[in-house]
C-alpha atoms as a PDB file:
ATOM      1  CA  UNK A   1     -17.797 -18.844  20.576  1.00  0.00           C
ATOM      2  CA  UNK A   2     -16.295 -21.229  18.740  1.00  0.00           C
ATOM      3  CA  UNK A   3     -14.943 -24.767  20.648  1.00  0.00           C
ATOM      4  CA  UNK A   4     -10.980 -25.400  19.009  1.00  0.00           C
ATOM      5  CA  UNK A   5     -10.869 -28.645  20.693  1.00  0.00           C
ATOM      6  CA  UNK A   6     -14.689 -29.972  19.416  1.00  0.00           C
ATOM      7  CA  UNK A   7     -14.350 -33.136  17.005  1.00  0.00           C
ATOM      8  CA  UNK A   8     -15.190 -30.923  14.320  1.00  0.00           C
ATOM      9  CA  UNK A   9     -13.366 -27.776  14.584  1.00  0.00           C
ATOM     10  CA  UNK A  10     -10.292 -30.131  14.878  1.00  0.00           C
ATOM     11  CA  UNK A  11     -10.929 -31.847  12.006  1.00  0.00           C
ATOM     12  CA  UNK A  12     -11.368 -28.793   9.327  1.00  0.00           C
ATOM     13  CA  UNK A  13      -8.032 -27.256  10.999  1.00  0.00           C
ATOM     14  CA  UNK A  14      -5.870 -30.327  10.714  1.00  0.00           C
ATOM     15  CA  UNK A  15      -7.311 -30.313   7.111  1.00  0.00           C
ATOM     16  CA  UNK A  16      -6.044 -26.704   6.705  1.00  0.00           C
ATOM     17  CA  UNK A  17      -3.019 -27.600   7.982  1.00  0.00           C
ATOM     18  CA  UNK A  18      -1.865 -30.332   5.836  1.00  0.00           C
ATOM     19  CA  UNK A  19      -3.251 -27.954   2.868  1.00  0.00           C
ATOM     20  CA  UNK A  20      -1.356 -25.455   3.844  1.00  0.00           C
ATOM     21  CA  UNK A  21       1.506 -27.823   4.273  1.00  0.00           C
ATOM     22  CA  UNK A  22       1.192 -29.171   0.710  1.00  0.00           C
ATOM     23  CA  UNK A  23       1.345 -25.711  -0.574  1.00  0.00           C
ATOM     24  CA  UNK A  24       4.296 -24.582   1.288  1.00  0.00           C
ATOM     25  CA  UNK A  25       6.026 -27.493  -0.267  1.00  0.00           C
ATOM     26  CA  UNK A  26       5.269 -26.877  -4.054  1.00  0.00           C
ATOM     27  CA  UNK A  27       5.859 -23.060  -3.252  1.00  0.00           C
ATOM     28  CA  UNK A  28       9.418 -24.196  -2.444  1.00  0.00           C
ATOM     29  CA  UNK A  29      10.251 -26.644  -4.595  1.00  0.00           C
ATOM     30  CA  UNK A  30       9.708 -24.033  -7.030  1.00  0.00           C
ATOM     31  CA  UNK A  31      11.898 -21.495  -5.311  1.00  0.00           C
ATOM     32  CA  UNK A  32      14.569 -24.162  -4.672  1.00  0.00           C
ATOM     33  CA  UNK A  33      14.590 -25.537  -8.729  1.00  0.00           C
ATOM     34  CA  UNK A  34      14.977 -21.721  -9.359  1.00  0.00           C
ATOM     35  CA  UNK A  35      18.205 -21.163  -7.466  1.00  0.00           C
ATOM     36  CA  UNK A  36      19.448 -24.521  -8.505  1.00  0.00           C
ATOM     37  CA  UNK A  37      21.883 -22.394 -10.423  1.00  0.00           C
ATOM     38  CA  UNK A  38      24.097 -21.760  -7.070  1.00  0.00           C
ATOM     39  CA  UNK A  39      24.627 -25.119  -6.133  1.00  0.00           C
ATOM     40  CA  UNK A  40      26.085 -26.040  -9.626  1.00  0.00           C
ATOM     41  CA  UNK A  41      28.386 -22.925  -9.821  1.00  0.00           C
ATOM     42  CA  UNK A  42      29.567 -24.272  -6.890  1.00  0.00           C
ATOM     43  CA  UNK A  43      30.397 -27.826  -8.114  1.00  0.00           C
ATOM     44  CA  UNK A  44      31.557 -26.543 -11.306  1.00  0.00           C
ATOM     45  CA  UNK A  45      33.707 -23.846  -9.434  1.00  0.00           C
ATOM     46  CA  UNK A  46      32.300 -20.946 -11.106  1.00  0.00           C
ATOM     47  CA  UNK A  47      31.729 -20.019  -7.647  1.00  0.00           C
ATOM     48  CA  UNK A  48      34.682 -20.737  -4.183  1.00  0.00           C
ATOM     49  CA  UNK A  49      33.173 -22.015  -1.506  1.00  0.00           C
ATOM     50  CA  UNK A  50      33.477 -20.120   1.187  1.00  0.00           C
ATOM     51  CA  UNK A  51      32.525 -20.723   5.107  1.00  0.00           C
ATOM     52  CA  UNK A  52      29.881 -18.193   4.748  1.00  0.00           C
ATOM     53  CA  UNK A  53      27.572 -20.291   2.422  1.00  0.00           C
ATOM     54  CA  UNK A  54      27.117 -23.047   5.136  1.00  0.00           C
ATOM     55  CA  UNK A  55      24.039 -20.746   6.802  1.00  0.00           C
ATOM     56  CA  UNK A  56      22.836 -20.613   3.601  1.00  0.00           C
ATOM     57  CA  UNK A  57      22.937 -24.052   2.048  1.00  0.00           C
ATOM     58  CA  UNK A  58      22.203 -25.210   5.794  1.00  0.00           C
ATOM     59  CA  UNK A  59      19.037 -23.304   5.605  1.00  0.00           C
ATOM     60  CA  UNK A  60      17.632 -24.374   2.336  1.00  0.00           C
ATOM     61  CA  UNK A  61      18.224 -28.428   2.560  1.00  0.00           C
ATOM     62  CA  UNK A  62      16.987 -27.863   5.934  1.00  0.00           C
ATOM     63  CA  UNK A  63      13.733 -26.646   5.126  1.00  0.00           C
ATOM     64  CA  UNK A  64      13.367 -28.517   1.838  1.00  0.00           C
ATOM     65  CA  UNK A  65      13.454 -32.007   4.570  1.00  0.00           C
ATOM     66  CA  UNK A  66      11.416 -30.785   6.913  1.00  0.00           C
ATOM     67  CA  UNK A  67       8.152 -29.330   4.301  1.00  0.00           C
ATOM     68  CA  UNK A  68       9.036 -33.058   2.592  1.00  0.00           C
ATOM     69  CA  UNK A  69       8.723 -34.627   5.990  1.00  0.00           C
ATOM     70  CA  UNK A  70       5.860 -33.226   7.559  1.00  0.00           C
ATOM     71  CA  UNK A  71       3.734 -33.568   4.349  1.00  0.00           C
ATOM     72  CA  UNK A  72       4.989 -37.472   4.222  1.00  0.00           C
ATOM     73  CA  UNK A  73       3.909 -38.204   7.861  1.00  0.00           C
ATOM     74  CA  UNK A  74       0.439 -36.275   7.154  1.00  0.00           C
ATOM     75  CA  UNK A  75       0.001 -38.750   4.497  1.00  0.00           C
ATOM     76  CA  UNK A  76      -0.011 -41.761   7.445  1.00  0.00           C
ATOM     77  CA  UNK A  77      -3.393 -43.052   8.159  1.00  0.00           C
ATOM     78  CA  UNK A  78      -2.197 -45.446  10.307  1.00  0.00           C
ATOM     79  CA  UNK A  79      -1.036 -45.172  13.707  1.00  0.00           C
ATOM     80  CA  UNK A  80       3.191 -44.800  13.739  1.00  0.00           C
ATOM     81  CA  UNK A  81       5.605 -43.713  16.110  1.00  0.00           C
ATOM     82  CA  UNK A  82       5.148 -39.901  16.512  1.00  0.00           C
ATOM     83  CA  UNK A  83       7.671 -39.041  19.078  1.00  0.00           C
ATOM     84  CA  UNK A  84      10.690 -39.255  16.672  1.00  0.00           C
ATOM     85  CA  UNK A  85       9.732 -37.718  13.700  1.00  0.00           C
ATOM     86  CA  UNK A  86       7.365 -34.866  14.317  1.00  0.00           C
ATOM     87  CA  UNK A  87      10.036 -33.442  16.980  1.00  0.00           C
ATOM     88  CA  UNK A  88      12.916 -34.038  14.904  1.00  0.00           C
ATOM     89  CA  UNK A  89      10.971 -32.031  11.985  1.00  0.00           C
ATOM     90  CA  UNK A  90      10.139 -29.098  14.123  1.00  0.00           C
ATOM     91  CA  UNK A  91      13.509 -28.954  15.806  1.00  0.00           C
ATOM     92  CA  UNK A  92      14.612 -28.456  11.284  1.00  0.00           C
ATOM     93  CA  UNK A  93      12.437 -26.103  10.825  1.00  0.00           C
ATOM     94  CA  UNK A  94      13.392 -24.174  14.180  1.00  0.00           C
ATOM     95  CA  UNK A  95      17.307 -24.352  13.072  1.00  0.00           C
ATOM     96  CA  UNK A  96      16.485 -23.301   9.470  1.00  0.00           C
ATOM     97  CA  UNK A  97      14.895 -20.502  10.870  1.00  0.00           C
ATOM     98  CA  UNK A  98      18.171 -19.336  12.642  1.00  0.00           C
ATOM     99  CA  UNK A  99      20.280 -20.087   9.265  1.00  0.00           C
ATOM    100  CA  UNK A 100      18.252 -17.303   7.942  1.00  0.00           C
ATOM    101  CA  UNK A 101      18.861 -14.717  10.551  1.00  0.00           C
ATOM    102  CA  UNK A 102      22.288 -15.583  10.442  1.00  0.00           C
ATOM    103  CA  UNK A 103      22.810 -15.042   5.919  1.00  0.00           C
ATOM    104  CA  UNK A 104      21.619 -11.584   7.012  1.00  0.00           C
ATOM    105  CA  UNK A 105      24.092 -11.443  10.248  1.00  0.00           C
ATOM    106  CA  UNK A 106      27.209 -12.229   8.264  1.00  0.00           C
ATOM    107  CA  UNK A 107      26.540  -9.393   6.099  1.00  0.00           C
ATOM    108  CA  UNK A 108      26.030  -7.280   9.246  1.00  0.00           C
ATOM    109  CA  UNK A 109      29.133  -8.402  10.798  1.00  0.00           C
ATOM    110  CA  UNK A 110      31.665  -7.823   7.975  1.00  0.00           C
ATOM    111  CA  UNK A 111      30.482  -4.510   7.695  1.00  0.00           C
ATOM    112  CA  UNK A 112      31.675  -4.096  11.514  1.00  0.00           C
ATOM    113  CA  UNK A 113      35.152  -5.644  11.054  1.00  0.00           C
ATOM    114  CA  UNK A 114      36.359  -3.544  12.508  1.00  0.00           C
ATOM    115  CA  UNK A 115      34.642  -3.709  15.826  1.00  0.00           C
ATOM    116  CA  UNK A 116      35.613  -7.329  16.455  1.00  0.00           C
ATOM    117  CA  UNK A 117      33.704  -7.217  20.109  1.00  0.00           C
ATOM    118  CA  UNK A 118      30.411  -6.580  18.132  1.00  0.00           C
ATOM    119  CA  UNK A 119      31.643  -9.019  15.567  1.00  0.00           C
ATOM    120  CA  UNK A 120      31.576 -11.352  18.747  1.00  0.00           C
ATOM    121  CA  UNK A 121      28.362 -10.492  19.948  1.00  0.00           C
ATOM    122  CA  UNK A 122      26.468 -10.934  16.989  1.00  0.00           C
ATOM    123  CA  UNK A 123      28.556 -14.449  16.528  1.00  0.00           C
ATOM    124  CA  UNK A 124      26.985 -15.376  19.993  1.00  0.00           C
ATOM    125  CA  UNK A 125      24.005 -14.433  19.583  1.00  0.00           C
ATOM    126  CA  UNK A 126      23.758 -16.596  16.424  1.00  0.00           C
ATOM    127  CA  UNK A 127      25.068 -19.428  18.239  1.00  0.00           C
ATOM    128  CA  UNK A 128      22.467 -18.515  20.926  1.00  0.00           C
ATOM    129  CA  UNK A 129      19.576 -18.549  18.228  1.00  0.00           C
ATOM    130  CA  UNK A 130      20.443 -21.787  17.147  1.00  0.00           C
ATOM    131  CA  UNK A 131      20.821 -23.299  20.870  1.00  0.00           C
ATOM    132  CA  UNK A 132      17.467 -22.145  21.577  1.00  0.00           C
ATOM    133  CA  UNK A 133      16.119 -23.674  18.916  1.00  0.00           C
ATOM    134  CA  UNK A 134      17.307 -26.829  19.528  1.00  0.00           C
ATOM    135  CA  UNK A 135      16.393 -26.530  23.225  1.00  0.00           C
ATOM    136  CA  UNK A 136      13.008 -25.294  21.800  1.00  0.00           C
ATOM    137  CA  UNK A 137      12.809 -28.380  19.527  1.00  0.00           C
ATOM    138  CA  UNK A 138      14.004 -31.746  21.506  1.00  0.00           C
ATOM    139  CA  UNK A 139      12.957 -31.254  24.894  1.00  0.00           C
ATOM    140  CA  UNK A 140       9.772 -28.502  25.163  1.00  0.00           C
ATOM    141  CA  UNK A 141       7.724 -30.788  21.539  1.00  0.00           C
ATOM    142  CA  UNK A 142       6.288 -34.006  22.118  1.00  0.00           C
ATOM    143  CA  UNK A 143       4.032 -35.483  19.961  1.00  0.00           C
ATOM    144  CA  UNK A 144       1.439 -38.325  19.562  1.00  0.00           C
ATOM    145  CA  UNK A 145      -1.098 -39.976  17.167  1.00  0.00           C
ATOM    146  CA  UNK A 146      -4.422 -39.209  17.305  1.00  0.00           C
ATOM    147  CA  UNK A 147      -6.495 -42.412  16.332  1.00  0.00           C
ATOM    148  CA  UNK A 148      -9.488 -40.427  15.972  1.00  0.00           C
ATOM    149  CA  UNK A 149      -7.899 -38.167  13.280  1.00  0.00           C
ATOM    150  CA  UNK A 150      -5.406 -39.684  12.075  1.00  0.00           C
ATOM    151  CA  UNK A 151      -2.888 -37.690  12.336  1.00  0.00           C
ATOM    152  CA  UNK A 152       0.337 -36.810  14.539  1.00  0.00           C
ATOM    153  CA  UNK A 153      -0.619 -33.944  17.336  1.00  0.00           C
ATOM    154  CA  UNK A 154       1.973 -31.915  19.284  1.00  0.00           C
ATOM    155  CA  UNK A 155       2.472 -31.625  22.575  1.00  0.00           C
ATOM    156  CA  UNK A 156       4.141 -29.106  23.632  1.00  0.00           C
ATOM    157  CA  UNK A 157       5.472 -28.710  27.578  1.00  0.00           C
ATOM    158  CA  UNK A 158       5.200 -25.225  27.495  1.00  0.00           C
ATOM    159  CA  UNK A 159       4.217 -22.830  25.079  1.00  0.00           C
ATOM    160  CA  UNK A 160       5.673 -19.515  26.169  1.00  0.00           C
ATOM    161  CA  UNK A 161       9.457 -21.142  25.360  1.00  0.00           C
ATOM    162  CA  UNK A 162       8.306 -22.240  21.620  1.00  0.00           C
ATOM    163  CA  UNK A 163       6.755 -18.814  21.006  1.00  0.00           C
ATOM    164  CA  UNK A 164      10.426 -17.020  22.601  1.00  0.00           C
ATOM    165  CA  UNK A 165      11.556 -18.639  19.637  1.00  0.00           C
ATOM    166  CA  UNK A 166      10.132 -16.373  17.646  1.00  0.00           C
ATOM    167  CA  UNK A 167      10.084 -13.542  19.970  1.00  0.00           C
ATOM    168  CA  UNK A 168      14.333 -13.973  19.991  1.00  0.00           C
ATOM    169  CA  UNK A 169      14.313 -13.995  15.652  1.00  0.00           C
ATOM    170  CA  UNK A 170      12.102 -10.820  15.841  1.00  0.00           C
ATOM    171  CA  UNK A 171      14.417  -8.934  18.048  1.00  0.00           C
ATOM    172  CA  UNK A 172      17.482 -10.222  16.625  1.00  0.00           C
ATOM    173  CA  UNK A 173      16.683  -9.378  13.074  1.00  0.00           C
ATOM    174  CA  UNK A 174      15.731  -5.861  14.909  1.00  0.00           C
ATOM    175  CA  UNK A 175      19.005  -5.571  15.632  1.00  0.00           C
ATOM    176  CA  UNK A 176      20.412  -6.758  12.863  1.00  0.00           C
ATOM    177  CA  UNK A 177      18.594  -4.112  10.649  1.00  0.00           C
ATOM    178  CA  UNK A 178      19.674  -1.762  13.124  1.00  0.00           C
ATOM    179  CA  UNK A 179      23.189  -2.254  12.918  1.00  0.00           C
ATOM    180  CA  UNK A 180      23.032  -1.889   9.286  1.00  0.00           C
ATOM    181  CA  UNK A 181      21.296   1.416   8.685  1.00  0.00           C
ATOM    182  CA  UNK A 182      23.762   2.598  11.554  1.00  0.00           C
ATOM    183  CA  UNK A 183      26.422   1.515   9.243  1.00  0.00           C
ATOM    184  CA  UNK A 184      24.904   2.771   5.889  1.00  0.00           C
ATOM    185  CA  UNK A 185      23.808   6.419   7.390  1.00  0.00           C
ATOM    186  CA  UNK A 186      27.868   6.551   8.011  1.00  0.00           C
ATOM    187  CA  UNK A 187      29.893   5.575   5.140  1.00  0.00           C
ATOM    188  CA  UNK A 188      29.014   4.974   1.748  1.00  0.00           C
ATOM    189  CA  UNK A 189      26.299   6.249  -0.439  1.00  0.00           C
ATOM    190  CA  UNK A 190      26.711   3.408  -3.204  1.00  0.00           C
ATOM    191  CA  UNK A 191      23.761   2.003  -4.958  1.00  0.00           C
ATOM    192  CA  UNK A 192      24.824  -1.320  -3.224  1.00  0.00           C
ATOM    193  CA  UNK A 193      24.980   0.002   0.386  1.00  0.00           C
ATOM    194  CA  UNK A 194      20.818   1.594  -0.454  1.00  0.00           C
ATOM    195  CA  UNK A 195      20.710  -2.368  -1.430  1.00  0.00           C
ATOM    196  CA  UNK A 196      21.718  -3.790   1.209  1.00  0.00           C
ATOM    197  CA  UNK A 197      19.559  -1.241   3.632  1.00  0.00           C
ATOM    198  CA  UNK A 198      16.893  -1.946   1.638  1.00  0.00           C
ATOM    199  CA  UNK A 199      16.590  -5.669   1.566  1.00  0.00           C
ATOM    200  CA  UNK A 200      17.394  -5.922   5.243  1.00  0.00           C
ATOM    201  CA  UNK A 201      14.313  -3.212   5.107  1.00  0.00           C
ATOM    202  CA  UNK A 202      12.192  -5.583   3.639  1.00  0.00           C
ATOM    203  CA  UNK A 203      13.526  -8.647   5.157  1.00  0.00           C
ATOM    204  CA  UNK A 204      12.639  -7.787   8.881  1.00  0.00           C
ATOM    205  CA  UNK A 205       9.422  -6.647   8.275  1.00  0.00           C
ATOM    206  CA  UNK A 206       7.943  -9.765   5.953  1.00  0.00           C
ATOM    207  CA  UNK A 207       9.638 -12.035   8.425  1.00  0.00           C
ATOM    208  CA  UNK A 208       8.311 -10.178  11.396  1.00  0.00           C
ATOM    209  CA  UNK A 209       4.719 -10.163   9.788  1.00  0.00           C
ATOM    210  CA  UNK A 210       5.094 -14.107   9.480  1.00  0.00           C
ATOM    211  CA  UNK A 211       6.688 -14.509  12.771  1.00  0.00           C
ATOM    212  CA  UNK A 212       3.886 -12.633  14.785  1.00  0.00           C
ATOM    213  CA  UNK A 213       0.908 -15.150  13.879  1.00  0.00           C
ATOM    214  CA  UNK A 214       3.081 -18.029  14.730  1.00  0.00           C
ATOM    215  CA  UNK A 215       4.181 -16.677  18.271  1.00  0.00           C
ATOM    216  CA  UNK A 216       0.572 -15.431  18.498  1.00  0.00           C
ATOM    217  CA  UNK A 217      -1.106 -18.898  18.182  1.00  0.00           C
ATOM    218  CA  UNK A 218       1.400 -20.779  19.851  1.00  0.00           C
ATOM    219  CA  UNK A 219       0.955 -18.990  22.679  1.00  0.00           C
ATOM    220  CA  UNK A 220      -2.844 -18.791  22.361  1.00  0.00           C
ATOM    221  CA  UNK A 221      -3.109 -22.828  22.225  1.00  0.00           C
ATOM    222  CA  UNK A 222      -6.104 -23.156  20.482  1.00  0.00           C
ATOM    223  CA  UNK A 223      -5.782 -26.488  19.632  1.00  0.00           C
ATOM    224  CA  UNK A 224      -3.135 -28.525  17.722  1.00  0.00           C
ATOM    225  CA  UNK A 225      -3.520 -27.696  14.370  1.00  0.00           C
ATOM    226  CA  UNK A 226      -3.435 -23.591  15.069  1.00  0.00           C
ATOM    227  CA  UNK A 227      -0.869 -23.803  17.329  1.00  0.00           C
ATOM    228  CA  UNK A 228       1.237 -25.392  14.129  1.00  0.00           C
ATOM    229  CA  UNK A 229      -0.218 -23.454  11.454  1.00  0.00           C
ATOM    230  CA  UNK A 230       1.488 -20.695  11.232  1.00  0.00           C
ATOM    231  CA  UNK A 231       4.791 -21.830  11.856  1.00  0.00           C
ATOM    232  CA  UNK A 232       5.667 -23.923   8.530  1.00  0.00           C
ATOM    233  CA  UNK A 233       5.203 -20.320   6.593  1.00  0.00           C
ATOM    234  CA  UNK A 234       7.284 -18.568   8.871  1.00  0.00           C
ATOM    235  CA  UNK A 235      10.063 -20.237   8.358  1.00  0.00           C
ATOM    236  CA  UNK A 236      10.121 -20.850   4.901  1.00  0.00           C
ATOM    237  CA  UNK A 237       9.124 -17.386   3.640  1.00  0.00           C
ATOM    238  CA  UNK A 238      12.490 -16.234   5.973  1.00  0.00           C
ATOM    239  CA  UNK A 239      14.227 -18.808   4.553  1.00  0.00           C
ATOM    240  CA  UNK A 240      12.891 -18.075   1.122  1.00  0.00           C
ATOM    241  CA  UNK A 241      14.204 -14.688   1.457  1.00  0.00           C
ATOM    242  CA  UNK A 242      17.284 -14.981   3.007  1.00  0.00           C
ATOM    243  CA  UNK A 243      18.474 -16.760   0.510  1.00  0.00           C
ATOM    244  CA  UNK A 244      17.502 -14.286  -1.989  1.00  0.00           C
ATOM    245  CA  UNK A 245      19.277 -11.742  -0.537  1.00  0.00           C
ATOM    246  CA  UNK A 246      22.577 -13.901  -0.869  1.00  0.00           C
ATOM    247  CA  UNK A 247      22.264 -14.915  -4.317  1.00  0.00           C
ATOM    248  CA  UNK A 248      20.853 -11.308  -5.133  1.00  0.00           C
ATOM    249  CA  UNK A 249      24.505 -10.058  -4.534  1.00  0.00           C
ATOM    250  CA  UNK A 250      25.992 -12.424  -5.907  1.00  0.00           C
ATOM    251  CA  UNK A 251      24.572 -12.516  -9.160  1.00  0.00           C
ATOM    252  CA  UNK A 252      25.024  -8.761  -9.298  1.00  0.00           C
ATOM    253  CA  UNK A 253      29.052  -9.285  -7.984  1.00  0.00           C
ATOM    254  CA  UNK A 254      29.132 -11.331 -11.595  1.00  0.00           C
ATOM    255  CA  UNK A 255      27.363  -9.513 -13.663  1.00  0.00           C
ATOM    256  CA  UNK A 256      29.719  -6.746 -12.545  1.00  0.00           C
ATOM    257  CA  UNK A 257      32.658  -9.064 -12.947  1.00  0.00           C
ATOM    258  CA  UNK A 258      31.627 -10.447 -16.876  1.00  0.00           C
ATOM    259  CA  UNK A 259      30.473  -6.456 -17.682  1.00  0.00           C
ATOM    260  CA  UNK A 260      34.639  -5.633 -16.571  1.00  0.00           C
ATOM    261  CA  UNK A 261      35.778  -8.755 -18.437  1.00  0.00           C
ATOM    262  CA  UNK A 262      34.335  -7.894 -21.653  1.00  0.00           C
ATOM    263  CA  UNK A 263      35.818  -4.286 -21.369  1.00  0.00           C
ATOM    264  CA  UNK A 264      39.192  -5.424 -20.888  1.00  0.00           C
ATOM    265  CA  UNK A 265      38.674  -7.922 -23.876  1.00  0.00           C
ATOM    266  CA  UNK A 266      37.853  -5.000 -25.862  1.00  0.00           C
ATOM    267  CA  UNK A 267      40.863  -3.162 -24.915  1.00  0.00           C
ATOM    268  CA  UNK A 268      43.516  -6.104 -25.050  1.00  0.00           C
ATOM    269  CA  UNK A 269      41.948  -6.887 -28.830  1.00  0.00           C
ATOM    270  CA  UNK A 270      42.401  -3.232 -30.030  1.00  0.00           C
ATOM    271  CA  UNK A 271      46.082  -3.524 -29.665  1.00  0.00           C
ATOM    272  CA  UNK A 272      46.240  -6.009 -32.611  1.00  0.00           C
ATOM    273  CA  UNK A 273      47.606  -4.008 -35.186  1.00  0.00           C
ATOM    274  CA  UNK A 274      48.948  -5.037 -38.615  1.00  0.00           C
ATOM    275  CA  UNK A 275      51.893  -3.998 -41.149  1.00  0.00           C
ATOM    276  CA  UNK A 276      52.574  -4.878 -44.614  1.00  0.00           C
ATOM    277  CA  UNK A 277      55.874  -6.424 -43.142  1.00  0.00           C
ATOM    278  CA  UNK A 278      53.798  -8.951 -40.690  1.00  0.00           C
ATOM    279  CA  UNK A 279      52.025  -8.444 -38.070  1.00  0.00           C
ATOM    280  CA  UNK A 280      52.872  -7.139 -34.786  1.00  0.00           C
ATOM    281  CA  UNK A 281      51.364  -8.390 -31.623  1.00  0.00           C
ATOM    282  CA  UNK A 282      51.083  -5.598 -28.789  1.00  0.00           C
ATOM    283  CA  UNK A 283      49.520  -7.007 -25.859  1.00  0.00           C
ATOM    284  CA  UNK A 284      48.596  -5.014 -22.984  1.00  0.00           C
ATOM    285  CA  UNK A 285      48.212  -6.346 -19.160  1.00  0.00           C
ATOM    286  CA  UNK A 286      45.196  -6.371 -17.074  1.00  0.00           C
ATOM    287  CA  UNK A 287      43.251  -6.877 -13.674  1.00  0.00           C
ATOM    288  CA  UNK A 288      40.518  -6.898 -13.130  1.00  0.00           C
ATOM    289  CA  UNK A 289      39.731  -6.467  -9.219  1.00  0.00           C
ATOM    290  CA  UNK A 290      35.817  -6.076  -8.477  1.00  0.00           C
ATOM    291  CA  UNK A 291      35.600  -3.510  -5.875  1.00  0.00           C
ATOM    292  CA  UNK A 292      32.776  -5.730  -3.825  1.00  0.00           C
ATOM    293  CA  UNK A 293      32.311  -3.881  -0.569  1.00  0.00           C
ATOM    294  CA  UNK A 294      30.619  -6.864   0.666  1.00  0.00           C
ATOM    295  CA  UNK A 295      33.444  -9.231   0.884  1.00  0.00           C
ATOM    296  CA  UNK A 296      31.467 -12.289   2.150  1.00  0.00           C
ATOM    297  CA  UNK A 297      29.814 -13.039  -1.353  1.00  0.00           C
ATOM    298  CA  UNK A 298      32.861 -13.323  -3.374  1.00  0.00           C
ATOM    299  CA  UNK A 299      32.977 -14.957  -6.635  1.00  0.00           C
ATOM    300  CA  UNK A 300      35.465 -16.084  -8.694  1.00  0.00           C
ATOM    301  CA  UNK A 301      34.554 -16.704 -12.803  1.00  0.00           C
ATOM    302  CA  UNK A 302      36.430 -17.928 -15.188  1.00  0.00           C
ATOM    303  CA  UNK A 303      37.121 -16.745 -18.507  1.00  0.00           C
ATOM    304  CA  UNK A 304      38.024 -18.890 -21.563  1.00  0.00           C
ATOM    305  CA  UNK A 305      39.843 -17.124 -24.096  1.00  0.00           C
ATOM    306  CA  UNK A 306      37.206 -18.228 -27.190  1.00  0.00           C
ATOM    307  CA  UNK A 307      34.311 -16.961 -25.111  1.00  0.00           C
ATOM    308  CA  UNK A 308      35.513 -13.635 -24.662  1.00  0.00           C
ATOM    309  CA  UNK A 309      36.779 -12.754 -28.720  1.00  0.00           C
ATOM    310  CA  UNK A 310      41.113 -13.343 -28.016  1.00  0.00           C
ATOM    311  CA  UNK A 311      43.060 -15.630 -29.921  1.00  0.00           C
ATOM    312  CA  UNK A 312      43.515 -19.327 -28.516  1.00  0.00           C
ATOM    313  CA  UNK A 313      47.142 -18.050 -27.174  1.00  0.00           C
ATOM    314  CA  UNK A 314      46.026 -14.936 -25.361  1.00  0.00           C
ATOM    315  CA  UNK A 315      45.422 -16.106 -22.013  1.00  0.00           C
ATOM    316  CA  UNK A 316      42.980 -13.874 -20.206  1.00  0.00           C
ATOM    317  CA  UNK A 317      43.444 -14.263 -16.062  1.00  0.00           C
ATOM    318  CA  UNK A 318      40.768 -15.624 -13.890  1.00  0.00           C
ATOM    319  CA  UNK A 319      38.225 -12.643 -12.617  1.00  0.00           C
ATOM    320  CA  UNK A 320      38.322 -12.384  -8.712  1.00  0.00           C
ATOM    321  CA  UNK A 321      35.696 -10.332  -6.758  1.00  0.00           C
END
């Protein structure tokens, strides 16, 4: 039977771990130049803010410092002070976690508007996710450097809270998905209500297949390294696709609005008509008004009157979703 806390086992998994670490980090970075776009759209104001992007911007700068962090203080060789950093990196991670229960929880909740006491709950138990994981984070870690490896170790007070971290994002994302197939099965049969059912599908069980390892070892307490190792992927493969989901719907909300845009632009332009006398402008009114069902990803894009074939004068009114 193998000895986790021999010299030598403890030294290959600490190696794993800051591989793995290293990894996780490029696998992001990549993910996060990707979906760049957002972020610009919103500077430029292709896109309106709105309160529901904080989870998700929250959530990706989140994880982005703590992979950057924990791969930095890896890098150490020399002994440091520990019991800031490593704590303050986990307690990240933990709250990025909860940013990406709660992009798939606003979705949830404006679908059950109308039920403002469920509305409520699922606020609260949001909130809650996010308590716990700061709870989880600042006062159940520790950590300190090992001279021997070289390296920061965690200490953690007591295992079964840390794992209940994960335990509480499996359940809540149970009920999450839940609440959504309750609400699909009952009203619309859109291709964009399947979507929805199917990415929250999809999203509960990749994140609860991550999830289980890291509650799993944690709880286990093999040694350091394994008790860690599972818990950097976790979070950024639910953060990863959480995000996705967001920007999934809203790339589709303006692909439907520029598809409607460019119809209207046909039908404004075929009114030109022209007469041996002159010519005669008849110009013909029109909204467009993107029938989103999903009113938290809203965007609003802007047309310019040379990019979509009218005249310089024609002025062709802002597209709201």
């Amino acid at each position: 039977m193998v000895d986790w806390n021999s010299a030598g086992a403890q030294s290959v998994t600490n190696f794993m771990y800051s591989q793995m670490l290293v990894f996780m980090t490029g696998l992001y970075a990549r993910e996060y130049m990707l979906t760049l776009w957002f972020e610009w759209y919103l500077i430029s104001q292709r896109i309106v803010f709105k309160w529901t992007y904080i989870p998700y911007l929250a959530g990706r700068y989140l994880i982005l410092f703590v992979l950057c962090g924990l791969v930095a203080i890896n890098r150490i060789t020399h002994p440091f002070n520990c019991q800031v950093l490593q704590p303050l990196f986990i307690t990240g991670g933990l709250v990025a976690g909860a940013c990406a229960t709660a992009n798939l929880m606003i979705r949830t909740a404006m679908m059950w508007k109308h039920r403002r006491w469920l509305v409520a709950s699922l606020i609260a138990l949001s909130l809650g996710q996010v308590a716990f994981s700061l709870y989880a984070g600042t006062s159940v870690v520790n950590s300190h450097y090992d001279l021997n490896l070289r390296t920061c170790n965690l200490d953690y007070e007591s295992h079964s809270v840390f794992a209940g971290v994960f335990v509480y994002s499996v359940i809540y994302d149970l009920l999450i998905l839940t609440l959504t197939w309750i609400h699909v099965s009952k009203g619309s049969r859109s291709s964009l209500w399947s979507t929805l059912r199917r990415q929250g599908l999809w999203y509960f069980l990749l994140t609860f297949m991550v999830n289980m390892p890291a509650m799993i070892f944690v709880w286990l307490n093999l040694n350091d390294a394994m008790n860690a190792m599972f818990y950097p992927p976790a979070t950024t493969i639910s953060v990863t696709i959480s995000c996705r989901m967001v920007t999934s719907l809203i790339e589709s909300n303006m692909s439907e609005s520029m598809s409607k845009d460019d119809g209207a632009a046909r039908t404004t332009s075929s009114h030109w008509k022209s007469s041996n006398s002159g010519t005669t402008v008849t110009t013909q009114n029109f909204t467009t008004n993107i029938g989103f069902p999903s009113e938290i990803y809203n965007s609003r894009t802007t047309t310019h009157p040379e990019q979509s074939g009218l005249p310089a004068t024609q002025g062709v009114p802002s597209i709201t979703a």
